[in-house]
N, C-alpha and C. Protein backbone atom coordinates (compact mmCIF):
# COMPACT_ATOMS: atom_id res chain seq x y z
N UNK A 1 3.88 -28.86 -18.87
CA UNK A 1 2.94 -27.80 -18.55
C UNK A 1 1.55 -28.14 -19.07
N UNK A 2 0.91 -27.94 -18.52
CA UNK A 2 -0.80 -28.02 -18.73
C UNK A 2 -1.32 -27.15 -19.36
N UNK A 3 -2.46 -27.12 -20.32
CA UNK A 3 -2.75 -25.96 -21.04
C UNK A 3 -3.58 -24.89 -20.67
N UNK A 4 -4.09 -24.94 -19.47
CA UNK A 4 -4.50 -24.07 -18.54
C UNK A 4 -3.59 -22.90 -18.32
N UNK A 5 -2.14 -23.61 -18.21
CA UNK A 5 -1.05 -22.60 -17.29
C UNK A 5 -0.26 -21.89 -19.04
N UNK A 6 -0.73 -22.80 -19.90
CA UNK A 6 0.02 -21.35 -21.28
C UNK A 6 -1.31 -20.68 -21.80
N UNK A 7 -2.86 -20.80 -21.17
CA UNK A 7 -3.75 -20.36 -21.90
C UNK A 7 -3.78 -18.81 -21.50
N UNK A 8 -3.94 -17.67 -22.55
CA UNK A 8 -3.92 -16.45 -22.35
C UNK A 8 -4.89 -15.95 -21.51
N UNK A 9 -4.71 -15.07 -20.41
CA UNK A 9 -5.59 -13.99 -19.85
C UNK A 9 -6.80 -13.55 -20.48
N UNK A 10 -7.91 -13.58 -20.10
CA UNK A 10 -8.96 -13.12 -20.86
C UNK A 10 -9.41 -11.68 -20.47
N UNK A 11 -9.60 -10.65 -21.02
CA UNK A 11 -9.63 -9.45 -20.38
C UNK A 11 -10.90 -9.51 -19.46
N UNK A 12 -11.27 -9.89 -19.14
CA UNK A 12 -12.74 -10.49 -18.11
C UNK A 12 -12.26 -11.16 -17.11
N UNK A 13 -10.79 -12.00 -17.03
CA UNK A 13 -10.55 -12.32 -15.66
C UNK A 13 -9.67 -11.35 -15.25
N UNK A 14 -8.80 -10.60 -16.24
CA UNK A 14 -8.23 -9.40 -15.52
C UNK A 14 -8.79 -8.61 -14.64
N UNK A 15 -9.77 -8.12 -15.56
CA UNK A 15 -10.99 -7.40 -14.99
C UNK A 15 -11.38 -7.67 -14.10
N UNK A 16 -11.48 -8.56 -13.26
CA UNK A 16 -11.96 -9.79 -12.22
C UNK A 16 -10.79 -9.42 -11.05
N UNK A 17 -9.42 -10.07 -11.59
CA UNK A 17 -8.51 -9.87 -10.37
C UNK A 17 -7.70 -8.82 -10.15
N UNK A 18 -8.09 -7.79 -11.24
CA UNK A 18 -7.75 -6.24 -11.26
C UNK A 18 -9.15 -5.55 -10.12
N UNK A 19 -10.25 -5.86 -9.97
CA UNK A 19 -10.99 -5.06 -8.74
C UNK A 19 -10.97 -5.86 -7.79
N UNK A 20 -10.25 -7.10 -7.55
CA UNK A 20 -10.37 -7.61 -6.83
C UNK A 20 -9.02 -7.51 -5.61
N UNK A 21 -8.05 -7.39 -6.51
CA UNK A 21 -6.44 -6.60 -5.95
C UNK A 21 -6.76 -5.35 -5.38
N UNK A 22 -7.43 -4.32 -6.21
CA UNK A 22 -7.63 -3.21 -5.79
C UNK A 22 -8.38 -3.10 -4.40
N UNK A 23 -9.59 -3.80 -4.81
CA UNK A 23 -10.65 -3.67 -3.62
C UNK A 23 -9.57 -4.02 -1.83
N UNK A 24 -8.33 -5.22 -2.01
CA UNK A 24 -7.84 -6.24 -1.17
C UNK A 24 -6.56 -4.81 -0.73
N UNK A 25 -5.68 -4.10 -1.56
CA UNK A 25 -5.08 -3.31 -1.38
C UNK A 25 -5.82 -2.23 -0.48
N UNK A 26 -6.63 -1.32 -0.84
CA UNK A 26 -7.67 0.00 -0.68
C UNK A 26 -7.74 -0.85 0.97
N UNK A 27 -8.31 -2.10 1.12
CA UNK A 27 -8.44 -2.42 2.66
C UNK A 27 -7.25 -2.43 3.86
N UNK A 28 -6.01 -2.72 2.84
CA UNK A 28 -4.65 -3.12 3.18
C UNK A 28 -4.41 -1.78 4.15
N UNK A 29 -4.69 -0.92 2.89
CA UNK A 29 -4.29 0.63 3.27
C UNK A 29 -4.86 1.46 3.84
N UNK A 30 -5.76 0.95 4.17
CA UNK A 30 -6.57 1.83 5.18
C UNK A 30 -6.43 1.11 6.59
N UNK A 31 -5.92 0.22 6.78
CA UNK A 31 -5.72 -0.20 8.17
C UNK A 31 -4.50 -0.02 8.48
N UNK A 32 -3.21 -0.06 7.02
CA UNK A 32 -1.80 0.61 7.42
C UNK A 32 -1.85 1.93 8.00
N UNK A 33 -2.82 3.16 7.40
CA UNK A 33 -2.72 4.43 7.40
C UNK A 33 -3.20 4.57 8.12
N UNK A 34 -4.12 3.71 8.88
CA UNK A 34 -5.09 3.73 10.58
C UNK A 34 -3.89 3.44 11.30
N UNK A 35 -3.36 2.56 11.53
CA UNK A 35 -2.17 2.69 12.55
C UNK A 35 -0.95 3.31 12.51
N UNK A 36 -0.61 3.50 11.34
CA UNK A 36 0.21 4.76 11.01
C UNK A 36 -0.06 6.29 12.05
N UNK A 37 -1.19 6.57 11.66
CA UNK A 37 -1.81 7.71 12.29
C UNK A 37 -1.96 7.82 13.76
N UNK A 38 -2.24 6.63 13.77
CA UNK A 38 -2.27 6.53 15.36
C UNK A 38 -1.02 6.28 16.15
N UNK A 39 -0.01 5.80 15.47
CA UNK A 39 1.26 6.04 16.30
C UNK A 39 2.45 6.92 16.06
N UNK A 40 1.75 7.66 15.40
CA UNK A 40 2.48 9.26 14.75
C UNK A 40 2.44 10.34 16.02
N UNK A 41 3.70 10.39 15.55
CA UNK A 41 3.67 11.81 16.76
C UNK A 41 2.59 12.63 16.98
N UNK A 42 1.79 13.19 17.94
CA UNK A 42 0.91 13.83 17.79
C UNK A 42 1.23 15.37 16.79
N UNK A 43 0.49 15.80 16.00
CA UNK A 43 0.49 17.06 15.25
C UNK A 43 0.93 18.48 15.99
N UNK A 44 1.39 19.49 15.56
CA UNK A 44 1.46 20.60 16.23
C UNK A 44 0.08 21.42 16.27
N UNK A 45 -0.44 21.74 17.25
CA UNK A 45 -1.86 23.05 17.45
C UNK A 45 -1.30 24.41 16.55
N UNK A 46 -1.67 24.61 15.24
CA UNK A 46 -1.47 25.50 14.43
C UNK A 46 -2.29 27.03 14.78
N UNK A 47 -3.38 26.23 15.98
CA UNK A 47 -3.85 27.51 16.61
C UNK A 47 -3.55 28.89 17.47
N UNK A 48 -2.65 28.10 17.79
CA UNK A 48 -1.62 28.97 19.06
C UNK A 48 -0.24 29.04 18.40
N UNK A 49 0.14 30.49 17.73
CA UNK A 49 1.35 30.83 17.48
C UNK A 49 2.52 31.34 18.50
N UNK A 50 1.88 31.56 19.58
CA UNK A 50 2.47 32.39 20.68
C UNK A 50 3.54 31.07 20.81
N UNK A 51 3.06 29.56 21.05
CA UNK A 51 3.85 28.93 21.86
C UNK A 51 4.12 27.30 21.00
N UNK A 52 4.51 26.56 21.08
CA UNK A 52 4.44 25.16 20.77
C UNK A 52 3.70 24.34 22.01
N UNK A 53 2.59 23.74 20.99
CA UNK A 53 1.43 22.79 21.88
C UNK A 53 1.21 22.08 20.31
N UNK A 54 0.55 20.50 21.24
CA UNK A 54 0.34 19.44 20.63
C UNK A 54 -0.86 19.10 20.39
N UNK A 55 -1.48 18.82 19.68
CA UNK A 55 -2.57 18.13 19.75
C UNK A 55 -3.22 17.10 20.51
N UNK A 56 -4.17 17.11 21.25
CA UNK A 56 -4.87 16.04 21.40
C UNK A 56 -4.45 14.47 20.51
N UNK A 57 -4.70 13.09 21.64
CA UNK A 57 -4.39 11.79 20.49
C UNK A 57 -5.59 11.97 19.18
N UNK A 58 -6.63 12.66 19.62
CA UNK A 58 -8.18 11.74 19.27
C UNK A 58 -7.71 13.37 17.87
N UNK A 59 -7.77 14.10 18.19
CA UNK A 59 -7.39 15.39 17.45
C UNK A 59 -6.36 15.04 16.26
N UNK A 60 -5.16 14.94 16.64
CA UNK A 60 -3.43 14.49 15.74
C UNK A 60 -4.26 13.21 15.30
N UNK A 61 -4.81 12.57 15.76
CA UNK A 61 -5.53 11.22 14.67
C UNK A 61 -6.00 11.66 13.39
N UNK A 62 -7.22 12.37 14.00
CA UNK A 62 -8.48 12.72 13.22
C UNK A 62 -7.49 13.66 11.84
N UNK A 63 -6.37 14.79 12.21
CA UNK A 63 -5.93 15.26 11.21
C UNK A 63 -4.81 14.70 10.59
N UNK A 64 -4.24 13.23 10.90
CA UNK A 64 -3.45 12.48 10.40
C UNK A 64 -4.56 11.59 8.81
N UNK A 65 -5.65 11.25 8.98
CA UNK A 65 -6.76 10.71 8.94
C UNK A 65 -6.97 11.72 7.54
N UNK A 66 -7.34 12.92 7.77
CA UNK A 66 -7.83 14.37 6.68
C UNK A 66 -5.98 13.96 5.66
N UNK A 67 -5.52 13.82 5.82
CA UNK A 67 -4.06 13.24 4.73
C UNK A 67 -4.62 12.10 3.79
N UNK A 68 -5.07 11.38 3.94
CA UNK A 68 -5.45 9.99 3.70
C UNK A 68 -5.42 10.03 1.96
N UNK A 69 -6.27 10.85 1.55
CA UNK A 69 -6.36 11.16 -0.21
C UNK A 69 -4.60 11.28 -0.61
N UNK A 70 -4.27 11.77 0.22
CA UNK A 70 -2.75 12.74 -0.48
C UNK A 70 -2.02 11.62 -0.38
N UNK A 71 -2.13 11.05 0.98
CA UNK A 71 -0.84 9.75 1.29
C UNK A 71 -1.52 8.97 0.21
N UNK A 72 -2.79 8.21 -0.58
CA UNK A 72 -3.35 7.24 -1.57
C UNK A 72 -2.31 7.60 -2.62
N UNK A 73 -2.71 9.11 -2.91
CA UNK A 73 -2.18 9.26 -3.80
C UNK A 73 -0.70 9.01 -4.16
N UNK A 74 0.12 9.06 -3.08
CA UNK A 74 1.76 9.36 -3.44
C UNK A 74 1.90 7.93 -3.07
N UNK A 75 1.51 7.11 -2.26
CA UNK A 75 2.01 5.11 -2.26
C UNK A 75 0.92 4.89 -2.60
N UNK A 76 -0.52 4.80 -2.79
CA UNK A 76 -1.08 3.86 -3.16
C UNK A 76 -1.27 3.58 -4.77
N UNK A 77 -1.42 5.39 -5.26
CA UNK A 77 -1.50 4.83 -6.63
C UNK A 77 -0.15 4.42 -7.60
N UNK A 78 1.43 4.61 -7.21
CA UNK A 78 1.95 4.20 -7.74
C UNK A 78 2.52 2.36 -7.26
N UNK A 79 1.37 2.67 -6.24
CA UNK A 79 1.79 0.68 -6.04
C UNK A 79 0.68 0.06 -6.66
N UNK A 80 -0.06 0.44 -6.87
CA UNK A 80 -1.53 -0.13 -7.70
C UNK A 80 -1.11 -0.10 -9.12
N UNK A 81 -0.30 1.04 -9.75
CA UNK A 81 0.45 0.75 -10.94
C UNK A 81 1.77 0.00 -10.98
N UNK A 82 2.41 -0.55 -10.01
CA UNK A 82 3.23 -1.19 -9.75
C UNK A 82 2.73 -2.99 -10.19
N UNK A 83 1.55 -2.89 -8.88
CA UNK A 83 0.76 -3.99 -9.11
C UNK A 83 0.39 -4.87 -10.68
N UNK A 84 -0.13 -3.80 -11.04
CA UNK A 84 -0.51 -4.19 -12.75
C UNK A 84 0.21 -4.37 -13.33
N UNK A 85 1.34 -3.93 -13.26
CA UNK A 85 3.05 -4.12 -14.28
C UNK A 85 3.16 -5.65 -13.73
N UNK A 86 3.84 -5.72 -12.72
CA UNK A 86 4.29 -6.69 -12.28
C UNK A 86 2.56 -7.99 -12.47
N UNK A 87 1.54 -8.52 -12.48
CA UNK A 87 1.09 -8.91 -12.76
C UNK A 87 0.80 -9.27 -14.65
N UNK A 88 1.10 -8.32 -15.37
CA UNK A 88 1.14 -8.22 -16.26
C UNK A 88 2.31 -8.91 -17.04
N UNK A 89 3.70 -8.76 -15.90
CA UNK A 89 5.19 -9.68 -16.28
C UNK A 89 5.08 -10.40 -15.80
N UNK A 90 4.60 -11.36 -15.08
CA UNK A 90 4.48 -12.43 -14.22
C UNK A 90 4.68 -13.71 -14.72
N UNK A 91 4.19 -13.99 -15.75
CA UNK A 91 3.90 -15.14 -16.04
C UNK A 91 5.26 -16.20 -16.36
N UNK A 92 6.28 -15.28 -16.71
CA UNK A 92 7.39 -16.55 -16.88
C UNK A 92 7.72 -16.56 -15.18
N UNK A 93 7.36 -16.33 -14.03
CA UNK A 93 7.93 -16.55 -13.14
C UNK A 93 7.00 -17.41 -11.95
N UNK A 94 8.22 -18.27 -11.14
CA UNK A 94 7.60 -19.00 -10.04
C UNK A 94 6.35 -18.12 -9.36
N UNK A 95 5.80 -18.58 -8.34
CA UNK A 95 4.81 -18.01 -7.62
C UNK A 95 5.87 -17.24 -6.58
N UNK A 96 6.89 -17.92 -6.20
CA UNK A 96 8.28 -17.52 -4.96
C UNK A 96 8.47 -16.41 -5.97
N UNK A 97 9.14 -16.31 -6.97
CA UNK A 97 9.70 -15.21 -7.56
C UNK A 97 9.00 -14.22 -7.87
N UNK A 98 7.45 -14.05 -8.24
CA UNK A 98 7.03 -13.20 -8.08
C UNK A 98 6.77 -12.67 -6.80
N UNK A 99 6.12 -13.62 -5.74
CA UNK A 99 6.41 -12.61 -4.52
C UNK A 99 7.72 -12.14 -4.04
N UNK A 100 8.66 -12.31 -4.02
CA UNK A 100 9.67 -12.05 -3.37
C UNK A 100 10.08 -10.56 -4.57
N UNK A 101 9.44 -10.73 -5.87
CA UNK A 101 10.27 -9.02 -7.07
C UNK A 101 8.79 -8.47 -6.24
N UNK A 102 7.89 -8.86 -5.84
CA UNK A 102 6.56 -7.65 -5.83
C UNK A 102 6.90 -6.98 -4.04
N UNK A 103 7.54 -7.77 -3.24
CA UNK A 103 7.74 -7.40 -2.01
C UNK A 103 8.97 -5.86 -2.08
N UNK A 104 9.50 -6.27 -3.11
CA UNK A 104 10.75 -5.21 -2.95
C UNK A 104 10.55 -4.50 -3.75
N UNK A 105 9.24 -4.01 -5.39
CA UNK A 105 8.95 -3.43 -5.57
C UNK A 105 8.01 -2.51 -5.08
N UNK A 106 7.13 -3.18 -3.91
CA UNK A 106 5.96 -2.36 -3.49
C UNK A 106 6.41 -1.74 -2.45
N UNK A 107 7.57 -1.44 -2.12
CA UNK A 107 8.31 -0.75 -0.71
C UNK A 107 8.92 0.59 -1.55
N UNK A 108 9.08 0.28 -3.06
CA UNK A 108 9.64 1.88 -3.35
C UNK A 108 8.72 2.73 -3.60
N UNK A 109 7.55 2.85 -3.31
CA UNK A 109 6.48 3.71 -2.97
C UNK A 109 6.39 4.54 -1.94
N UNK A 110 7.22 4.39 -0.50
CA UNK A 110 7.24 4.35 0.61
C UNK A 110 8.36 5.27 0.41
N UNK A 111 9.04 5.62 -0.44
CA UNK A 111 10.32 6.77 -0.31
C UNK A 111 9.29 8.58 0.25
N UNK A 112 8.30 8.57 0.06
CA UNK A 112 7.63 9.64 0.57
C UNK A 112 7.95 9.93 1.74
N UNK A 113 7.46 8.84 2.44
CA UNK A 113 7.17 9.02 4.39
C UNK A 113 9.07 9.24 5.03
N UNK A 114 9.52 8.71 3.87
CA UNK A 114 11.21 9.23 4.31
C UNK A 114 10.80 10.48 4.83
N UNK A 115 10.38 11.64 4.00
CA UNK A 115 10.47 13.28 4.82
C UNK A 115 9.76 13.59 5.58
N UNK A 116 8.82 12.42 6.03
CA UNK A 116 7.76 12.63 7.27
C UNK A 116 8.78 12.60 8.38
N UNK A 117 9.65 11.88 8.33
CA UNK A 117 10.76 12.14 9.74
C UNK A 117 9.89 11.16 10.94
N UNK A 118 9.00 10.28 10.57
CA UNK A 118 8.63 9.54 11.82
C UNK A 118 8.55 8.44 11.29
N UNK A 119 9.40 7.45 11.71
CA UNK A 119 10.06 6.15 12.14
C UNK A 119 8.87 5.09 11.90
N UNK A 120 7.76 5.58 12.92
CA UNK A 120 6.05 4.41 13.17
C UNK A 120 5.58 4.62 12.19
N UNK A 121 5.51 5.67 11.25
CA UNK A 121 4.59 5.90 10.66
C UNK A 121 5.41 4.88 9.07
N UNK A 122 6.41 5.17 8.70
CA UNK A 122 7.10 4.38 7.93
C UNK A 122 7.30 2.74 7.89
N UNK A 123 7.16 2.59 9.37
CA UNK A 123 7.30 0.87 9.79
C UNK A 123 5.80 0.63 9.56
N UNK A 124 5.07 1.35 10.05
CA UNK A 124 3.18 0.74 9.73
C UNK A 124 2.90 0.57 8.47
N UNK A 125 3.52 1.58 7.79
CA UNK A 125 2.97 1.54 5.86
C UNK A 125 3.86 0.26 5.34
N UNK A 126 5.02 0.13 5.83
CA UNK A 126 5.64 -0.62 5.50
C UNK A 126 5.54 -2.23 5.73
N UNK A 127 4.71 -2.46 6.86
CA UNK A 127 4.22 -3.89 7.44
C UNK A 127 3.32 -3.92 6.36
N UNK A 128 2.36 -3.01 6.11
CA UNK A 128 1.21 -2.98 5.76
C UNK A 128 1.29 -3.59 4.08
N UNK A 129 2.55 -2.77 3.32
CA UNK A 129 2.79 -3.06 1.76
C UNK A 129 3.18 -4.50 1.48
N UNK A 130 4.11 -4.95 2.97
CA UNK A 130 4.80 -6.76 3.00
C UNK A 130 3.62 -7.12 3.16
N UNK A 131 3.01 -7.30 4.13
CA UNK A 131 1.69 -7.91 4.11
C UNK A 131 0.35 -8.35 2.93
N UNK A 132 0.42 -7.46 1.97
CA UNK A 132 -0.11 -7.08 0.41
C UNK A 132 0.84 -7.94 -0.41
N UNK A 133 2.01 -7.60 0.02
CA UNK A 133 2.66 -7.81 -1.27
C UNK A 133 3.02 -9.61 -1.17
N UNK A 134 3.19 -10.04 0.51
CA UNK A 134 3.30 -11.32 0.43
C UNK A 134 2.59 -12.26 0.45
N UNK A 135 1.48 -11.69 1.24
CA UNK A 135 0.31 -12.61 1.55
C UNK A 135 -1.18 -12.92 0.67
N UNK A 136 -1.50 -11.35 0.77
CA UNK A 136 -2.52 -11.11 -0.32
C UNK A 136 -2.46 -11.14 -2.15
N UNK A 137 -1.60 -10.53 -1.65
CA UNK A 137 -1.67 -10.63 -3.45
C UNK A 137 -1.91 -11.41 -4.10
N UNK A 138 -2.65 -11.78 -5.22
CA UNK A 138 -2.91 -12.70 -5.83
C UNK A 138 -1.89 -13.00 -7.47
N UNK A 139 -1.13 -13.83 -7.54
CA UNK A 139 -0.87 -13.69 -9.04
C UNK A 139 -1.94 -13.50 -10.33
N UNK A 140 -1.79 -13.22 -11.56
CA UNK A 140 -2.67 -13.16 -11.65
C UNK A 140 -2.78 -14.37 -13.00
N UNK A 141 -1.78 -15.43 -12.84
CA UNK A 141 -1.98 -16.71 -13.20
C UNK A 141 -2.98 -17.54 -12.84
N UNK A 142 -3.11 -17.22 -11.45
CA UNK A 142 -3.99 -18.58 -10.57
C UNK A 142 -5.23 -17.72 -10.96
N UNK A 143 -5.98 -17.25 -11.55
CA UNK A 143 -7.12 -16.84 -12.15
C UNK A 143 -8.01 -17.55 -12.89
């Protein structure tokens, strides 16, 4: 081993690939929760009690869209604290082994959209977290 790869983390490159994960996630998830939304059942018209009517696409978007804080909140911030753990344990492990524990940890975030009852909307967040979790992510060795 090289002394690069046992030299300790400096809280300045954390700092570094801690807004830099974040910033790479926050993008992740806003293009999961963009197509999420958009292939979500359209919403029910809460306007009309008399009858069942649907929303408009551009409408059921726009109020799939007004969720966005609430859905951050319930998968994004416990995968962003997920993130930091698992970066934080990383270091005795391959680059393979950490992606492959961060792929199957960043999916138990996703137990929420279980009671959403829609199928697209679960497969989009869910492309979206593999995608983060396999591609993007950065260890935070190679720093």
């Amino acid at each position: 081993m090289s002394t690069a790869e046992t030299a300790p983390i400096t809280p300045v490159q954390f700092g570094r690939w801690l807004v830099r994960s974040v910033g790479i996630y926050l993008v992740v998830f806003a293009c999961g929760w963009s197509v999420a939304s958009a292939i979500s059942p359209r919403a029910l018209d809460q306007s009309q009690t008399d009858t069942i009517s649907h929303l408009s696409f551009v409408e059921s978007f726009v109020t799939y869209l007004t969720y966005t804080p609430t859905i951050l909140l319930y998968i994004g911030g416990p995968t962003l604290v997920l993130v930091v753990l698992l970066a934080l344990g990383q270091p005795q492990l391959s680059n393979g082994s950490f992606r492959l524990l961060s792929t199957v940890v960043l999916l138990l975030p996703l137990w929420f959209l279980l009671l959403v009852g829609s199928g697209g909307m679960l497969l989009a967040m869910a492309a979206a977290q593999l995608l983060y979790a396999t591609v993007l992510m950065s260890p935070l060795a190679s720093q």
